[in-house]
N, C-alpha and C. Protein backbone atom coordinates (compact mmCIF):
# COMPACT_ATOMS: atom_id res chain seq x y z
N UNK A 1 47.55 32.67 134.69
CA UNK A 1 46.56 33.37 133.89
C UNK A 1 45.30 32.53 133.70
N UNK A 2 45.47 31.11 133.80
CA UNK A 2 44.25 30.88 133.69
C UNK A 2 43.85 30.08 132.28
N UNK A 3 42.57 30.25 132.02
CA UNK A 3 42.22 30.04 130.53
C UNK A 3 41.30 31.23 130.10
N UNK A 4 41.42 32.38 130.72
CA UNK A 4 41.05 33.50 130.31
C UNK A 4 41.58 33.65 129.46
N UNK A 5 40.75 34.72 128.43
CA UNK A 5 41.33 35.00 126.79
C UNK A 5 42.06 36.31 126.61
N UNK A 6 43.30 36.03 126.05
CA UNK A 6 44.57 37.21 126.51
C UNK A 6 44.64 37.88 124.63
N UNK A 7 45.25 39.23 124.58
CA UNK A 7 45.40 39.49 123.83
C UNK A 7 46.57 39.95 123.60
N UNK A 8 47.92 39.88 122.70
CA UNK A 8 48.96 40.63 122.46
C UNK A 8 48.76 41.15 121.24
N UNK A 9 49.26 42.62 120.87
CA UNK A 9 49.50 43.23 119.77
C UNK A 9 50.90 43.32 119.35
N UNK A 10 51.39 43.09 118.57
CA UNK A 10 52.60 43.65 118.34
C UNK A 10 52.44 45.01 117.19
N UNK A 11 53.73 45.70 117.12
CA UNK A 11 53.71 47.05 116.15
C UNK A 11 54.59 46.59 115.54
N UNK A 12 53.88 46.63 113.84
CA UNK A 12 54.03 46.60 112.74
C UNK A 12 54.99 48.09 111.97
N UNK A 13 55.17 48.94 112.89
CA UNK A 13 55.21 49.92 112.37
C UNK A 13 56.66 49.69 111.55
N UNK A 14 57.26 50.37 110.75
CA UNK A 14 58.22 50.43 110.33
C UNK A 14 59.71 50.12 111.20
N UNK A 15 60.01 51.11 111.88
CA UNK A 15 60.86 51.27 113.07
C UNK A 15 60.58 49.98 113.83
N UNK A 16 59.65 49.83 114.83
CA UNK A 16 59.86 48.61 115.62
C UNK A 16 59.75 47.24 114.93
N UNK A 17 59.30 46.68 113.46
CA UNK A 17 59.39 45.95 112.69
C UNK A 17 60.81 45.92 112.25
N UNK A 18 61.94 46.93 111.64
CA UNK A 18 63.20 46.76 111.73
C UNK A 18 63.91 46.42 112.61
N UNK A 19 63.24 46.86 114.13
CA UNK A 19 64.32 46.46 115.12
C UNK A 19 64.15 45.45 116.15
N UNK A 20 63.12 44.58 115.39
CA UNK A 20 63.35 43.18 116.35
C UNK A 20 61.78 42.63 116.35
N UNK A 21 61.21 43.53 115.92
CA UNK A 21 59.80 42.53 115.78
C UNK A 21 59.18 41.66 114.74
N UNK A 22 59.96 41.82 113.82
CA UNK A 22 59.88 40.73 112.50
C UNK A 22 60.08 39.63 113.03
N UNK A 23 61.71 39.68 113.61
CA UNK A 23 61.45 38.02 114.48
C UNK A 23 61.02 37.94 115.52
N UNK A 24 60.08 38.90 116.20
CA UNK A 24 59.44 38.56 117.62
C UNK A 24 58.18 38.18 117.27
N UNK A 25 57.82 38.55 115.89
CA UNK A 25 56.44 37.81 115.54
C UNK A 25 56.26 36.10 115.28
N UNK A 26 57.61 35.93 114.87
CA UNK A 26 58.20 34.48 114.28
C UNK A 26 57.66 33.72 115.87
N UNK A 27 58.78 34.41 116.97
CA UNK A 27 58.86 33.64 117.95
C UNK A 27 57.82 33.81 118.96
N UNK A 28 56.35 34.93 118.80
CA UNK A 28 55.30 35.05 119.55
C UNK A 28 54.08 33.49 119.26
N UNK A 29 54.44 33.49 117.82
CA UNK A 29 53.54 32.58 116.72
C UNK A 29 54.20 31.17 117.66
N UNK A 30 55.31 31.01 117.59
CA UNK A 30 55.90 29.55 117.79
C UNK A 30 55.51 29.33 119.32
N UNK A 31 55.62 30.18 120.39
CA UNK A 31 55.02 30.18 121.55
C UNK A 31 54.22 29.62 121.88
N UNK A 32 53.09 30.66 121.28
CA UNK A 32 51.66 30.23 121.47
C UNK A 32 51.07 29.27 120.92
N UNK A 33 51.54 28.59 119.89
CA UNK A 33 51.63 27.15 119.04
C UNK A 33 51.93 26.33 120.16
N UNK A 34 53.44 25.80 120.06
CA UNK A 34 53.79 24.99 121.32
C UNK A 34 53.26 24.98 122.88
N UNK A 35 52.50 25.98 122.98
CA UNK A 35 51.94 25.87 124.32
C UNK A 35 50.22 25.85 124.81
N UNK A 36 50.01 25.94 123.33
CA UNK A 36 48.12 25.42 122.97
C UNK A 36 47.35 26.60 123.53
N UNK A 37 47.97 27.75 123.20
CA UNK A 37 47.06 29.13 123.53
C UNK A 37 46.51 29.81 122.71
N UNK A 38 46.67 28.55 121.16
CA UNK A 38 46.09 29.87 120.05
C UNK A 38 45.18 29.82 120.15
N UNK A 39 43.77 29.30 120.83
CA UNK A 39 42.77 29.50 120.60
C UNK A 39 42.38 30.37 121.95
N UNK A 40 43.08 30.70 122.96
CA UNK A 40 42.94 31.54 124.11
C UNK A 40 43.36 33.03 123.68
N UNK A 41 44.31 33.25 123.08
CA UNK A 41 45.13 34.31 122.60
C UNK A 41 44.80 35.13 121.46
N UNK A 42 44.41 36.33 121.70
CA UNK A 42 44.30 37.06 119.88
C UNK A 42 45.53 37.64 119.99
N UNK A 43 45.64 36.78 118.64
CA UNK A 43 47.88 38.01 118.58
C UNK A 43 47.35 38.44 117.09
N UNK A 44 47.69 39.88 117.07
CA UNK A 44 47.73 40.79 115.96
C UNK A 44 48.58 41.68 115.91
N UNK A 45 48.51 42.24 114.19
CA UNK A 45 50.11 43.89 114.41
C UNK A 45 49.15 44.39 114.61
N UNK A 46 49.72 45.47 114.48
CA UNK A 46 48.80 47.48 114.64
C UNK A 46 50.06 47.94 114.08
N UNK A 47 49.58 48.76 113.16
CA UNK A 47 50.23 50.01 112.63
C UNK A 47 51.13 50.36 113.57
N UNK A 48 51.86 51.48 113.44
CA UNK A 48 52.40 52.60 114.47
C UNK A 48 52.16 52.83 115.94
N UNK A 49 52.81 52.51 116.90
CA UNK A 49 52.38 52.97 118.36
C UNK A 49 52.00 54.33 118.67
N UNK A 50 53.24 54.65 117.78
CA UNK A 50 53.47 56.41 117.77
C UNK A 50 54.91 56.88 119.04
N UNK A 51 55.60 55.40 119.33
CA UNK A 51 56.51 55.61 120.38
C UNK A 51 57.90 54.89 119.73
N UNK A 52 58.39 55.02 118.55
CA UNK A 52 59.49 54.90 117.88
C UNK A 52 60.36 54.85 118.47
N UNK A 53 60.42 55.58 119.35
CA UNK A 53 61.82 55.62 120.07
C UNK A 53 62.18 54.60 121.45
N UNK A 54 61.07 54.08 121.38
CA UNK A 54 61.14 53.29 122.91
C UNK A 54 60.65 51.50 122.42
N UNK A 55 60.88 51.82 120.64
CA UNK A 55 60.62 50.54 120.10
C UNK A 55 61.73 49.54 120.71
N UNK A 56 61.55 48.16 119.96
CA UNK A 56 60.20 47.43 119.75
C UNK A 56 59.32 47.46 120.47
N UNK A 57 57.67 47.75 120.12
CA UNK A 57 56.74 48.01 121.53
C UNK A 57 55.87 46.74 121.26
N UNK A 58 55.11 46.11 122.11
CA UNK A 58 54.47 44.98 122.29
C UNK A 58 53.15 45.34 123.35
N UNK A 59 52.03 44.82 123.10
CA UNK A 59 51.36 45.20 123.91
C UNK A 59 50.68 43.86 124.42
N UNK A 60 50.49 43.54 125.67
CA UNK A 60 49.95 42.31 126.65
C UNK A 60 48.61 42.81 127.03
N UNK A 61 47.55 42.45 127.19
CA UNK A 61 46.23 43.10 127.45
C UNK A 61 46.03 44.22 127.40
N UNK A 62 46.54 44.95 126.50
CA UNK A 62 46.54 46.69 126.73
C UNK A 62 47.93 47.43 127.91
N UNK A 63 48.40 46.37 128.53
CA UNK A 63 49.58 46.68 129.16
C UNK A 63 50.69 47.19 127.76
N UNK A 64 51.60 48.19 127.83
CA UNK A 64 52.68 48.41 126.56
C UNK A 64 54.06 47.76 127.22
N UNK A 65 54.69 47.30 126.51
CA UNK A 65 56.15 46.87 126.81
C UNK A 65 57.01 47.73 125.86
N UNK A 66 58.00 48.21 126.20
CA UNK A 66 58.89 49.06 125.36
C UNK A 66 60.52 47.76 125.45
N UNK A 67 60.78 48.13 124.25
CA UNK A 67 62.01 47.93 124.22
C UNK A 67 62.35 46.02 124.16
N UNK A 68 61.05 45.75 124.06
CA UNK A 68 60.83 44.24 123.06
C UNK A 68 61.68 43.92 122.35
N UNK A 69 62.92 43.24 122.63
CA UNK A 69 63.61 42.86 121.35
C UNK A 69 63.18 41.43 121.94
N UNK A 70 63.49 40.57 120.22
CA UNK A 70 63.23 39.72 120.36
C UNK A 70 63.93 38.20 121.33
N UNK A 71 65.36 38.88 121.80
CA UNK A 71 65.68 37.98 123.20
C UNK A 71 65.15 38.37 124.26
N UNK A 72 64.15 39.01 124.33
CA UNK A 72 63.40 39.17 126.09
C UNK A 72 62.04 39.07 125.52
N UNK A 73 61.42 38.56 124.40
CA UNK A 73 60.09 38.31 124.47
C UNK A 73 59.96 36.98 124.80
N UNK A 74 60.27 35.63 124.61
CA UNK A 74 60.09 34.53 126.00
C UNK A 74 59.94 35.15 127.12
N UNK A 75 61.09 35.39 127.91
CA UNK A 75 61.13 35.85 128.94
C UNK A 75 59.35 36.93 129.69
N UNK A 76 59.07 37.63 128.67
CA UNK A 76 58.26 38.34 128.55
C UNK A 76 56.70 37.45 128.86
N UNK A 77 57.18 36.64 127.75
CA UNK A 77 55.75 35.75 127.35
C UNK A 77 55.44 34.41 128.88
N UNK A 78 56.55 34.18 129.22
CA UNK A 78 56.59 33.63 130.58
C UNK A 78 56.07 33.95 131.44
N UNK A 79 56.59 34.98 131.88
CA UNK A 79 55.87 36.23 132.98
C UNK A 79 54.78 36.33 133.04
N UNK A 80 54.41 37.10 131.92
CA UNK A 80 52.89 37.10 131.62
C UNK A 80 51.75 36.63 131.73
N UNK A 81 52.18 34.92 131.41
CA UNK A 81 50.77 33.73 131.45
C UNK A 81 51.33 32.89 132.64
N UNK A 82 52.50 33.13 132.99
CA UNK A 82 52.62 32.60 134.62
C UNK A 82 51.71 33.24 135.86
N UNK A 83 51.57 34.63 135.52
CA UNK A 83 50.93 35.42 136.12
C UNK A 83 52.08 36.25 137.08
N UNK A 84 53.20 36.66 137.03
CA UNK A 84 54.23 36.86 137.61
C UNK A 84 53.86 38.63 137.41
């Protein structure tokens, strides 16, 4: 990826906040800490996706990820800034 400036959102919404993004925020934060991208990276929630059912949703540059729990967001976050 570069040192281009990346953005992830995560959803705050109710539903995907119960089901795994409370601690995927824990472990997005600790990521991008340990790997010196907070100043490359805007990570923010957003409200509601409006896709509850295909929660936890995560979003990578406007790309959506469904089904984010928080043991495949490394995995996720790897991929991503590897450029994979």
């Amino acid at each position: 990826m570069g040192q281009e400036h990346s953005e992830i959102v995560i959803c705050m919404g109710s539903s995907c906040f119960s089901r795994g993004n409370k601690q995927a925020l824990g472990i997005i934060k600790k990521y991008l800490k340990e790997r010196g991208l907070e100043d490359i990276v805007l990570f923010r929630g957003s409200h509601c996706f409006g896709e509850c059912e295909k929660g936890p949703v995560l979003l990578l540059n406007y790309q959506k990820h469904t089904q984010v729990t928080p043991d495949k967001v490394t995995d996720l976050l790897d991929a991503y800034f590897s450029g994979s």
